[in-house]
N, C-alpha and C. Protein backbone atom coordinates (compact mmCIF):
# COMPACT_ATOMS: atom_id res chain seq x y z
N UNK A 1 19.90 -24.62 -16.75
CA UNK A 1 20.18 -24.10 -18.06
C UNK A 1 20.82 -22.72 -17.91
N UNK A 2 21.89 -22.56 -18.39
CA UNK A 2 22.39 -21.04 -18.21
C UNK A 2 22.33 -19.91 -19.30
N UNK A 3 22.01 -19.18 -18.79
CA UNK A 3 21.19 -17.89 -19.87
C UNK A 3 22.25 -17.16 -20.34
N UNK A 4 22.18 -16.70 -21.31
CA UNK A 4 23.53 -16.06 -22.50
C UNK A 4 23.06 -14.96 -21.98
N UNK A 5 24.19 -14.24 -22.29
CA UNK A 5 24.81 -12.70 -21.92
C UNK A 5 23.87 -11.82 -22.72
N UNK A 6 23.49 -12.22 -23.80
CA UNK A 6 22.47 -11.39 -24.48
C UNK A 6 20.84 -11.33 -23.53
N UNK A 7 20.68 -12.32 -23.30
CA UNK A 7 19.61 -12.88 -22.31
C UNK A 7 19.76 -12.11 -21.39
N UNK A 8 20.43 -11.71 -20.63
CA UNK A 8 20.91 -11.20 -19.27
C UNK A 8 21.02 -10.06 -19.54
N UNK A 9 21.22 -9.38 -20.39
CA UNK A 9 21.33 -7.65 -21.01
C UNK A 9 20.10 -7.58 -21.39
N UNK A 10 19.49 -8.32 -21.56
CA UNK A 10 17.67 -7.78 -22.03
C UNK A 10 16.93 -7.77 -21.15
N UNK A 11 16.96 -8.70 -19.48
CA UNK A 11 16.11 -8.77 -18.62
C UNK A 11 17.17 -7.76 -17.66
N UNK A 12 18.38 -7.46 -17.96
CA UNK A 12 18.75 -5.94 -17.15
C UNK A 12 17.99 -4.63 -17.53
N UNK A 13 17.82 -4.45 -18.97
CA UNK A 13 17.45 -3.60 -19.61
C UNK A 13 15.76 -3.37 -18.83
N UNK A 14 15.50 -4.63 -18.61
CA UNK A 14 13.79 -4.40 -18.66
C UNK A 14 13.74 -4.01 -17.07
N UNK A 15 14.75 -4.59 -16.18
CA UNK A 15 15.00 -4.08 -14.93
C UNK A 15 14.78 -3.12 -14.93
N UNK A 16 16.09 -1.85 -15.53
CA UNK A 16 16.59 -1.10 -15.14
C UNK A 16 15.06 -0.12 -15.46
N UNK A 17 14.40 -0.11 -16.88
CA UNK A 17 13.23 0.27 -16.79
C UNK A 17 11.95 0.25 -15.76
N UNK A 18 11.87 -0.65 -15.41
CA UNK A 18 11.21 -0.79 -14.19
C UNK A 18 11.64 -0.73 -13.16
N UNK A 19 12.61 -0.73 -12.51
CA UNK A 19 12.96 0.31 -11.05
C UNK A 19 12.68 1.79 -11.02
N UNK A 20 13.56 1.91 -12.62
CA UNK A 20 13.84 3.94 -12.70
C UNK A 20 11.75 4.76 -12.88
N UNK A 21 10.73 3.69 -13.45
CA UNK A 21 9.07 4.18 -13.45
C UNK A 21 8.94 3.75 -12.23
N UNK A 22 9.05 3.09 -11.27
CA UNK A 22 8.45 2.55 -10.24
C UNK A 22 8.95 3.23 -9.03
N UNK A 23 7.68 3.95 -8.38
CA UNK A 23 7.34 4.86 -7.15
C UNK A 23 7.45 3.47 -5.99
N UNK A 24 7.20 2.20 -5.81
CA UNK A 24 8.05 1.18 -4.90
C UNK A 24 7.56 -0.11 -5.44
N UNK A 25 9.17 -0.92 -4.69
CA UNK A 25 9.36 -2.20 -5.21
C UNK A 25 9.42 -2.92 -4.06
N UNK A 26 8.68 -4.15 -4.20
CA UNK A 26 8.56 -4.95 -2.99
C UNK A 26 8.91 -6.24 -3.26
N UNK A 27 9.95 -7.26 -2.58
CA UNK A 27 10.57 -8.33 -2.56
C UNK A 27 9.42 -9.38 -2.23
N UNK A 28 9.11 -10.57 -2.63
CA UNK A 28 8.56 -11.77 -2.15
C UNK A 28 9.28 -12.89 -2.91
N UNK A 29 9.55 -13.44 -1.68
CA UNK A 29 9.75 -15.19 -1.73
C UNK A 29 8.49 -15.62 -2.03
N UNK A 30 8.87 -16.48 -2.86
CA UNK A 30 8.00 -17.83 -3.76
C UNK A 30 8.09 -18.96 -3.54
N UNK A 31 9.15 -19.16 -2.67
CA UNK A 31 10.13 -20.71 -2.73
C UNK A 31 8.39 -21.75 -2.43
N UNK A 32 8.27 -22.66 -3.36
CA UNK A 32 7.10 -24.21 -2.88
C UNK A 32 6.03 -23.02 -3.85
N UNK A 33 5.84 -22.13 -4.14
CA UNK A 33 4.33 -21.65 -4.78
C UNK A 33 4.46 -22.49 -6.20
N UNK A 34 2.82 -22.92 -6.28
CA UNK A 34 2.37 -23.26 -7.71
C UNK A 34 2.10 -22.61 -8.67
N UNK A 35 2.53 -22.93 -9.69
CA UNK A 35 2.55 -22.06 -11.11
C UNK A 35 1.22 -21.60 -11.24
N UNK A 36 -0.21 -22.36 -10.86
CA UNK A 36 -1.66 -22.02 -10.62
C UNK A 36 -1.55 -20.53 -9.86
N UNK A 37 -0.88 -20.75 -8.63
CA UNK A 37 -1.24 -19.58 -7.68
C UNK A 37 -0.35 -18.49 -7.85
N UNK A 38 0.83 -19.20 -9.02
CA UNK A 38 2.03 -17.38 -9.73
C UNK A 38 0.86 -17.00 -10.46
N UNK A 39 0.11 -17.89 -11.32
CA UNK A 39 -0.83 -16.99 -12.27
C UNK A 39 -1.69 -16.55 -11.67
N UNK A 40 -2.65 -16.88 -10.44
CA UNK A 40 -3.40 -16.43 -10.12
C UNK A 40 -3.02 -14.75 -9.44
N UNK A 41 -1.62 -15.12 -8.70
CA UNK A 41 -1.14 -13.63 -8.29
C UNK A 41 -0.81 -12.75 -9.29
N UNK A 42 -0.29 -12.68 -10.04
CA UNK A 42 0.09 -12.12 -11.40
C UNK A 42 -1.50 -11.63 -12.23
N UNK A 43 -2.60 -12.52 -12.27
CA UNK A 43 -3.71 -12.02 -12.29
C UNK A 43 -4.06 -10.40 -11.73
N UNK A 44 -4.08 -10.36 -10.11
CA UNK A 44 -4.76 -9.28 -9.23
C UNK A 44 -3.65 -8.68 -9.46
N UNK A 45 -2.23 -8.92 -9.50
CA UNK A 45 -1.69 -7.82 -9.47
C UNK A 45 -1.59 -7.17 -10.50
N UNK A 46 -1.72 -8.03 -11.93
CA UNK A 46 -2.00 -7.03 -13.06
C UNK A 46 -3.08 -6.07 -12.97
N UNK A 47 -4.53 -6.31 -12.45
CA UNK A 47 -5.75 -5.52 -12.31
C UNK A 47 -5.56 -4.90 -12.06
N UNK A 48 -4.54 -4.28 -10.89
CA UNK A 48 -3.97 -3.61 -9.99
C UNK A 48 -2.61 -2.45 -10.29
N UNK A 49 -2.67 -2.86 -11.70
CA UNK A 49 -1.31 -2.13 -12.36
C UNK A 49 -0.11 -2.08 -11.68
N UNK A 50 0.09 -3.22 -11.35
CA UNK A 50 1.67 -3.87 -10.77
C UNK A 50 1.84 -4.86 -11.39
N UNK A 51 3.42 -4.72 -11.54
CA UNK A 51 4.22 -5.63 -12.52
C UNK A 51 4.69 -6.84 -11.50
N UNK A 52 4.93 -7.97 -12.22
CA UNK A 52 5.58 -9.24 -10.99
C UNK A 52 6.50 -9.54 -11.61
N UNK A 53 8.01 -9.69 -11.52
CA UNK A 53 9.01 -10.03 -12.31
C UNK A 53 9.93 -10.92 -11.45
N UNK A 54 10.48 -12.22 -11.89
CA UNK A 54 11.54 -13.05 -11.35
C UNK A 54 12.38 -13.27 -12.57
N UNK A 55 13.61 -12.41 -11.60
CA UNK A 55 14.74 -12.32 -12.17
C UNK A 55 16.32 -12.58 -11.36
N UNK A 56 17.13 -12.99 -12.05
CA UNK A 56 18.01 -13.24 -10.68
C UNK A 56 18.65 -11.93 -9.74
N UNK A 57 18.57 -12.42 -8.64
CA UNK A 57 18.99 -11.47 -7.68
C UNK A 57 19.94 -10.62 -7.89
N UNK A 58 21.07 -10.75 -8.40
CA UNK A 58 22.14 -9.67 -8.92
C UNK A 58 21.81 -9.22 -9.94
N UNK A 59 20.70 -9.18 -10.97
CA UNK A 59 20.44 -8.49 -12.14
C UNK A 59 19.78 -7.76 -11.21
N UNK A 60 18.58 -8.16 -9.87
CA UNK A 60 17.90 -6.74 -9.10
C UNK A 60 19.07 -6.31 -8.77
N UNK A 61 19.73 -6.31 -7.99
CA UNK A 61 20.68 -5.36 -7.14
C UNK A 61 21.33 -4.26 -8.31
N UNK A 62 21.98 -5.42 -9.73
CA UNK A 62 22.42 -4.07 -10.63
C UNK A 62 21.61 -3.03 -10.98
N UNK A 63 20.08 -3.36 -11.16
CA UNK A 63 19.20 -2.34 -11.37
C UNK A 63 19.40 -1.86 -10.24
N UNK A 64 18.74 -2.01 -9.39
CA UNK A 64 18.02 -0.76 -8.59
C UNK A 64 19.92 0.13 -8.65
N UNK A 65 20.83 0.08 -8.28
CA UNK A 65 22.27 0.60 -8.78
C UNK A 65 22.32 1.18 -9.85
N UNK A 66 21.98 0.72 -10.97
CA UNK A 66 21.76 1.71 -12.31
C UNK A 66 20.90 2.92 -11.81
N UNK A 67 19.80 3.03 -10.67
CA UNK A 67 18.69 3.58 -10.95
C UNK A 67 19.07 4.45 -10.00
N UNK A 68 20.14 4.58 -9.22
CA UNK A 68 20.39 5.52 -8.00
C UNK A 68 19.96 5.28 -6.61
N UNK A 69 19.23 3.66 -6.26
CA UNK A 69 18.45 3.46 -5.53
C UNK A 69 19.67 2.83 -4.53
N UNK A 70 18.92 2.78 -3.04
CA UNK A 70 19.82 2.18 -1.70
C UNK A 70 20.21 0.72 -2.34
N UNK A 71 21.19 0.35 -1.73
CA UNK A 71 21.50 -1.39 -1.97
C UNK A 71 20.35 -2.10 -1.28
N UNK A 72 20.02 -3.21 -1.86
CA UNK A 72 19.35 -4.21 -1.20
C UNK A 72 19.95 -5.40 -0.38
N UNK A 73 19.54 -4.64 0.94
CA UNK A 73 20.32 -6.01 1.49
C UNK A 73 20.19 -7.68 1.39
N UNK A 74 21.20 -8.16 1.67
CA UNK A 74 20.71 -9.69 1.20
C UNK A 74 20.05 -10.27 1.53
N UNK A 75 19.31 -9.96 3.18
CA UNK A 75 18.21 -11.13 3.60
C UNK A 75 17.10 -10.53 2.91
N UNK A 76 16.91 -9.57 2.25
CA UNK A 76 15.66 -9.27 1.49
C UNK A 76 15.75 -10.04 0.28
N UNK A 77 17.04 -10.44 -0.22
CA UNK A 77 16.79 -11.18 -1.47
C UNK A 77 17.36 -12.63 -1.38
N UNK A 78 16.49 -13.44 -0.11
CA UNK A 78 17.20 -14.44 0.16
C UNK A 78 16.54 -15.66 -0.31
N UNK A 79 17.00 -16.37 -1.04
CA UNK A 79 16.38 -17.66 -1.76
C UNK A 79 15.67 -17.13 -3.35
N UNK A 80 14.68 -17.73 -3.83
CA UNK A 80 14.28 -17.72 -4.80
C UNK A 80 13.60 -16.14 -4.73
N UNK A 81 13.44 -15.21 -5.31
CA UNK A 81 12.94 -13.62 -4.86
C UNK A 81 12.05 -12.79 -6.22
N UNK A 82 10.73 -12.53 -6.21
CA UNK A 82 10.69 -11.79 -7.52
C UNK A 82 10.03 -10.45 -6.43
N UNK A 83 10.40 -9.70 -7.39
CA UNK A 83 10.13 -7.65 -7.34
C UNK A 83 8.49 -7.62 -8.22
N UNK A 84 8.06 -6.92 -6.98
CA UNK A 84 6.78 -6.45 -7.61
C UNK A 84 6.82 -4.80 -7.44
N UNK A 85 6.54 -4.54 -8.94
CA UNK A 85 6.42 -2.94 -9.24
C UNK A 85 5.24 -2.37 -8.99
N UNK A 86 5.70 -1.05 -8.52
CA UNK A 86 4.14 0.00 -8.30
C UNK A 86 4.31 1.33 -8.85
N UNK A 87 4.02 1.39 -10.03
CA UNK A 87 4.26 2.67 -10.71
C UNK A 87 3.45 3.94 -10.07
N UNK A 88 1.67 3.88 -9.44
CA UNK A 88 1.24 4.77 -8.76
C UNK A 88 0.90 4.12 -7.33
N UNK A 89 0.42 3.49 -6.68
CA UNK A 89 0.30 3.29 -5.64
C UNK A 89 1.54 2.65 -4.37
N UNK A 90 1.81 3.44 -3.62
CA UNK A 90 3.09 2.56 -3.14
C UNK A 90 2.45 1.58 -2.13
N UNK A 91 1.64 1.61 -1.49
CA UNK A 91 1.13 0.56 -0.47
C UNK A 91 0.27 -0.49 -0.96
N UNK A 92 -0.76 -0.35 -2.17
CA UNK A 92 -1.32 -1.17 -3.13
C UNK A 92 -0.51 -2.87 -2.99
N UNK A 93 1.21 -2.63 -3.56
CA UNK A 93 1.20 -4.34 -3.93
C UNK A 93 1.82 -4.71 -2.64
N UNK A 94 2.07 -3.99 -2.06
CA UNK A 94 2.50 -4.61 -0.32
C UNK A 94 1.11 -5.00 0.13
N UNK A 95 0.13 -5.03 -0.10
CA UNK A 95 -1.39 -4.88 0.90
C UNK A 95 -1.91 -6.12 -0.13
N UNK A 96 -1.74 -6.32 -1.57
CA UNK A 96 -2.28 -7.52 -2.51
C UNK A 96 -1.29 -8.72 -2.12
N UNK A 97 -0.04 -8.38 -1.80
CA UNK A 97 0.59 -9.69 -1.51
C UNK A 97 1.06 -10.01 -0.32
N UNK A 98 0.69 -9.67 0.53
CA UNK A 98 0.04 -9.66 2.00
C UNK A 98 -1.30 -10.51 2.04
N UNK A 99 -1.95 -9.88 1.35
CA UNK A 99 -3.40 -10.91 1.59
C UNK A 99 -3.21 -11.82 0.08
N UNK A 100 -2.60 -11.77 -0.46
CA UNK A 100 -2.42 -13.25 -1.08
C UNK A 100 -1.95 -14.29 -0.10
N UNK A 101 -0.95 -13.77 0.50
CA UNK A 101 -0.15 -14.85 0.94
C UNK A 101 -0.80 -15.50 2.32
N UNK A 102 -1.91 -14.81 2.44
CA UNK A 102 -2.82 -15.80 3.46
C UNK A 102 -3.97 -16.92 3.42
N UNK A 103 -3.68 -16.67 1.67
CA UNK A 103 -4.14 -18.31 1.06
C UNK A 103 -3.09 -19.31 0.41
N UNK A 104 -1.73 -18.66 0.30
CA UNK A 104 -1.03 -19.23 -0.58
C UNK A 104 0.32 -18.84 0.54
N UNK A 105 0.56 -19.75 1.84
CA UNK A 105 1.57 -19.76 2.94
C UNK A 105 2.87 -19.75 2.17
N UNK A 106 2.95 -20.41 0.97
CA UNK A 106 4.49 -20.06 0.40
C UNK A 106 4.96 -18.94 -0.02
N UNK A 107 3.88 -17.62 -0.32
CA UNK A 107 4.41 -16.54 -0.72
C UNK A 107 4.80 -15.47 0.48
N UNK A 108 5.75 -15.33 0.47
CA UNK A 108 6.36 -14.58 2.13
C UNK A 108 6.83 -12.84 1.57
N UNK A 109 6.31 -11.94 2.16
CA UNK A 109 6.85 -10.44 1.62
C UNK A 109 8.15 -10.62 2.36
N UNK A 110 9.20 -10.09 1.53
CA UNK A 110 10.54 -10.38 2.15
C UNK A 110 10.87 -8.63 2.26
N UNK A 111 10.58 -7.87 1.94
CA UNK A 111 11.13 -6.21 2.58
C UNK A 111 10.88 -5.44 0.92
N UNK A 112 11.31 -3.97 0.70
CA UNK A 112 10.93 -3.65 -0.84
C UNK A 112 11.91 -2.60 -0.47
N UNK A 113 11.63 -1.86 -1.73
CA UNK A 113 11.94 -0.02 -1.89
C UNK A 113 11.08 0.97 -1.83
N UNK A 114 10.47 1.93 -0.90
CA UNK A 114 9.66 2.88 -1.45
C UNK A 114 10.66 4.67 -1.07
N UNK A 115 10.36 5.01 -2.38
CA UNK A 115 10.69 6.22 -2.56
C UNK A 115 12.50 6.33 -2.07
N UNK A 116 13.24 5.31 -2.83
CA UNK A 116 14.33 5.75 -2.39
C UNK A 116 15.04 4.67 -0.98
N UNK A 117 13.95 4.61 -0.08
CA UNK A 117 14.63 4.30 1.36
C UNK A 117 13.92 2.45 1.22
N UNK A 118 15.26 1.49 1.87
CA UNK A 118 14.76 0.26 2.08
C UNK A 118 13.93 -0.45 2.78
N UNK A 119 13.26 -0.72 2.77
CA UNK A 119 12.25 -1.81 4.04
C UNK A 119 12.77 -3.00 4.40
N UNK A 120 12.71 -3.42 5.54
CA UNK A 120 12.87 -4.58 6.02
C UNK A 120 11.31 -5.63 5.97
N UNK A 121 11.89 -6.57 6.46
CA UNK A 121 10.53 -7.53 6.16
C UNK A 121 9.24 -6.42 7.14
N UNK A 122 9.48 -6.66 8.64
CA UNK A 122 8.56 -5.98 9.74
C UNK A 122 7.99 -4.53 9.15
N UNK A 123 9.23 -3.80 8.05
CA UNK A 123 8.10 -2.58 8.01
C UNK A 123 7.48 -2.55 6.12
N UNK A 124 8.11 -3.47 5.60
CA UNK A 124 7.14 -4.10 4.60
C UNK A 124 5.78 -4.68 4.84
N UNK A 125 5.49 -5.55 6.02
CA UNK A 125 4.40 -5.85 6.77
C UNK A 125 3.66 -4.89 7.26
N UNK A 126 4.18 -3.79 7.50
CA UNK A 126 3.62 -2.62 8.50
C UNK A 126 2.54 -1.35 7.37
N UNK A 127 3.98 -1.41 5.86
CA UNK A 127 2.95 -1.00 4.89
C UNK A 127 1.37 -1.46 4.75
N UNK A 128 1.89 -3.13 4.68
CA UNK A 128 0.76 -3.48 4.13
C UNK A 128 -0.68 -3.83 5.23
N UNK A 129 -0.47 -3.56 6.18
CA UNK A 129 -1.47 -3.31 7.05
C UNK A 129 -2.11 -1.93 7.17
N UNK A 130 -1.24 -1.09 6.87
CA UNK A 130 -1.66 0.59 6.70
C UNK A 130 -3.55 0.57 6.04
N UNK A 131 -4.15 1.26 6.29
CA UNK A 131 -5.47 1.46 5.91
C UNK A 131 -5.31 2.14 4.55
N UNK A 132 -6.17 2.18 3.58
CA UNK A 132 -6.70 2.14 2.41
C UNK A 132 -6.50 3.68 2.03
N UNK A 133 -6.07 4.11 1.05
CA UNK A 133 -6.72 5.42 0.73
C UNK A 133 -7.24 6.19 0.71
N UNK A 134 -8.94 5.38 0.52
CA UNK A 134 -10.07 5.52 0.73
C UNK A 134 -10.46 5.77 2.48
N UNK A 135 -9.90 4.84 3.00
CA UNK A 135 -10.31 4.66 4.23
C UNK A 135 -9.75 5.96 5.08
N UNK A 136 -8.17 6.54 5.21
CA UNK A 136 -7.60 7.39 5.48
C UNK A 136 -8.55 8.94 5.08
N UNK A 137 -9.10 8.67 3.23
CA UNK A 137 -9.39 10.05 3.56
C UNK A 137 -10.67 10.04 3.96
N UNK A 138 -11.58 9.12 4.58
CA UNK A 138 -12.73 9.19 4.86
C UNK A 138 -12.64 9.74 6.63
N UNK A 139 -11.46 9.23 7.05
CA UNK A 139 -10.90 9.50 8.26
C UNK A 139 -10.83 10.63 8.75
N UNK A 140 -9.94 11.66 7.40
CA UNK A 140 -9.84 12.63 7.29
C UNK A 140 -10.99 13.74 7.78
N UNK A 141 -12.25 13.54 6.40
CA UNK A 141 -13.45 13.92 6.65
C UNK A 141 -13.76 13.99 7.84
N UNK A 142 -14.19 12.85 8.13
CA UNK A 142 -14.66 13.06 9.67
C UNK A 142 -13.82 13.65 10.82
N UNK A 143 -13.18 13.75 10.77
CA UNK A 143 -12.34 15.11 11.42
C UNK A 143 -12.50 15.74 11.22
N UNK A 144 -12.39 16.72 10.18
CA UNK A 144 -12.77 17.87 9.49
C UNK A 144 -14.25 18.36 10.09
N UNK A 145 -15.36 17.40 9.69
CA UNK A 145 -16.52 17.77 10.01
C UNK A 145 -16.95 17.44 11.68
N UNK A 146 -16.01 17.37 12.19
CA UNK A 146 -16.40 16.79 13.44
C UNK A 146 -16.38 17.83 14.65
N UNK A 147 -15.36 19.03 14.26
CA UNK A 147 -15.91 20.47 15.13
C UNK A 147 -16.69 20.77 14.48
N UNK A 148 -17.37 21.46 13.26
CA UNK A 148 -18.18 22.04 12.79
C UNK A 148 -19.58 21.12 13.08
N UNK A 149 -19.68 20.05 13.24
CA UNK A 149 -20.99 18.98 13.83
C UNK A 149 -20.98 19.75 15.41
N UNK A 150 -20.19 19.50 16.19
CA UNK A 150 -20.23 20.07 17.34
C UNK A 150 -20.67 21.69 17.97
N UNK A 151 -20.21 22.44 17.07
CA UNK A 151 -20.72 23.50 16.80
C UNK A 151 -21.96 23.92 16.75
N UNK A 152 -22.26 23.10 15.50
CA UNK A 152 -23.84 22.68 15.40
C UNK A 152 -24.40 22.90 16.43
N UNK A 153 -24.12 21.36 17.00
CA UNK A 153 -25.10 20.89 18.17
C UNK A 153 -24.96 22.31 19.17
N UNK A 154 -23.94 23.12 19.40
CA UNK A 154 -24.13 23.76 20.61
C UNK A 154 -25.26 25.18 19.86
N UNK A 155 -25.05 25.64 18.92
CA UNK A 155 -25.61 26.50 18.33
C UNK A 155 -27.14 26.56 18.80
N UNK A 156 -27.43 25.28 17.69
CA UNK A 156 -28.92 24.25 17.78
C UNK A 156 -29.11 24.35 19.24
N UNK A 157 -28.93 23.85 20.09
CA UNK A 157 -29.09 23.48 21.65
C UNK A 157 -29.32 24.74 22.42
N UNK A 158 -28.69 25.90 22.02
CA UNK A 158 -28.97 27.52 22.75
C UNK A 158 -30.27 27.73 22.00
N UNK A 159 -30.36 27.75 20.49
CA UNK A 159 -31.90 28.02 19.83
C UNK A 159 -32.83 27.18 20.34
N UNK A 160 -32.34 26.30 20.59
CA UNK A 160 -33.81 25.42 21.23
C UNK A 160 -34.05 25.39 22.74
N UNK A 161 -33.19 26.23 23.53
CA UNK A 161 -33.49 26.43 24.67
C UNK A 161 -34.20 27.94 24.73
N UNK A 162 -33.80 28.53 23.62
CA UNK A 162 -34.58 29.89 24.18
C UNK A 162 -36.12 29.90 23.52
N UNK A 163 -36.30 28.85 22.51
CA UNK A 163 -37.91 28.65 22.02
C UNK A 163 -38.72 28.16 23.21
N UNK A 164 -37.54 27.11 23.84
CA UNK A 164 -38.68 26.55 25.62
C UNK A 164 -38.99 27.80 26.18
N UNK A 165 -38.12 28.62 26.37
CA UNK A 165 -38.25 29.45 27.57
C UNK A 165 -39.18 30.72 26.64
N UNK A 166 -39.57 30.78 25.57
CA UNK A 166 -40.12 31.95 25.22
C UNK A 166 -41.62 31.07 25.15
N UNK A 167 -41.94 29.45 25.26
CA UNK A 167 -42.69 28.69 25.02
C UNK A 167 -43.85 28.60 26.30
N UNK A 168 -42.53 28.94 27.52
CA UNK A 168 -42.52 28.88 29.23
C UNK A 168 -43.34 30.14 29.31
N UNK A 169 -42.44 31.18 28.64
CA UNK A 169 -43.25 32.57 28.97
C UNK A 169 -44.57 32.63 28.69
N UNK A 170 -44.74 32.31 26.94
CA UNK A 170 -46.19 32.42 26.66
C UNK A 170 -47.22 31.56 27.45
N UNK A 171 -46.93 30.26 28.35
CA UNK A 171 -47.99 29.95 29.03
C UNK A 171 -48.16 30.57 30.38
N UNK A 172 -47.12 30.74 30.85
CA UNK A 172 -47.09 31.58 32.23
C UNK A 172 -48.16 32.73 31.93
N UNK A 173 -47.83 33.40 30.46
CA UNK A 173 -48.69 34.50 30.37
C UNK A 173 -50.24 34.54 30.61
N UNK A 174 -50.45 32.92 29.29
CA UNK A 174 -51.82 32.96 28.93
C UNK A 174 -52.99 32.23 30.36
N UNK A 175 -51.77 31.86 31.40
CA UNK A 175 -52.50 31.68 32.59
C UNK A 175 -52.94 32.53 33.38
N UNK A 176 -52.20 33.62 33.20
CA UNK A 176 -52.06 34.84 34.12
C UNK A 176 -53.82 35.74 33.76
């Protein structure tokens, strides 16, 4: 069925809006997924405040072009392709459709946009293996506190050697 020009100026429009809010955009092939498992993805990624949009491939390329963004090369938009938006998290929908797609083998991350610069498939994959937020700044922490623990211990360890030895003295004494 071929979509009228009016049709095609309204899902550019909604493009061009969603490239120019979105901090990164990530490509996945769909080709064989069930309409069950688009809704079910479209589910988490809504929870998740990411958008899922399939639109044809040259309406993406004109957006992200309206928006000032790198070209997308073509093996990123190869076969059937929808753009998932991330207005605050950039590693978030690379890391949800990553582990979607290890129940649902037809959904393949094909490469994205973050901040300007393109991804290929390998470092679209590489996002989405990256550790958690959470996890990074807990990482953090413990670094942070991990000379000052040490410290500690040496501090602690001189005070408690000179209580033995003042412990040593007083019996040496009270034998004497």
């Amino acid at each position: 069925m071929a979509v009228t020009k009016a049709k095609k100026a309204e899902v550019l429009q909604e493009l061009n809006d969603k490239f120019g809010r979105s901090k990164a955009v990530y490509f996945a092939g769909y080709r064989g997924l069930t309409v069950k498992k688009v809704t079910d993805l479209r589910k988490k990624l809504h929870a998740a405040n990411v958008d899922y949009v399939v639109a044809k491939r040259t309406l993406m390329k004109l957006a992200a072009k309206n928006n000032n963004m790198a070209e997308i090369p073509d093996e990123v938009l190869k076969g059937p392709v929808a753009a998932v938006f991330s207005y605050e998290d950039v590693v978030m929908p690379a890391k949800l459709v990553h582990a979607f797609s290890k129940e649902a083998e037809q959904l393949e991350l094909l490469g994205g946009i973050v901040d300007g610069r393109v991804l290929t498939k390998a470092d679209a994959k590489a996002m989405a293996m990256l550790p958690s937020r959470e996890e990074l700044l807990a990482k953090l922490v413990g670094s942070l506190k991990s000379p000052i623990s040490g410290f500690h211990g040496v501090l602690s360890g001189v005070l408690r050697n000179f209580v033995y030895t003042l412990n040593a003295v007083k019996d040496k004494k009270g034998q004497a």
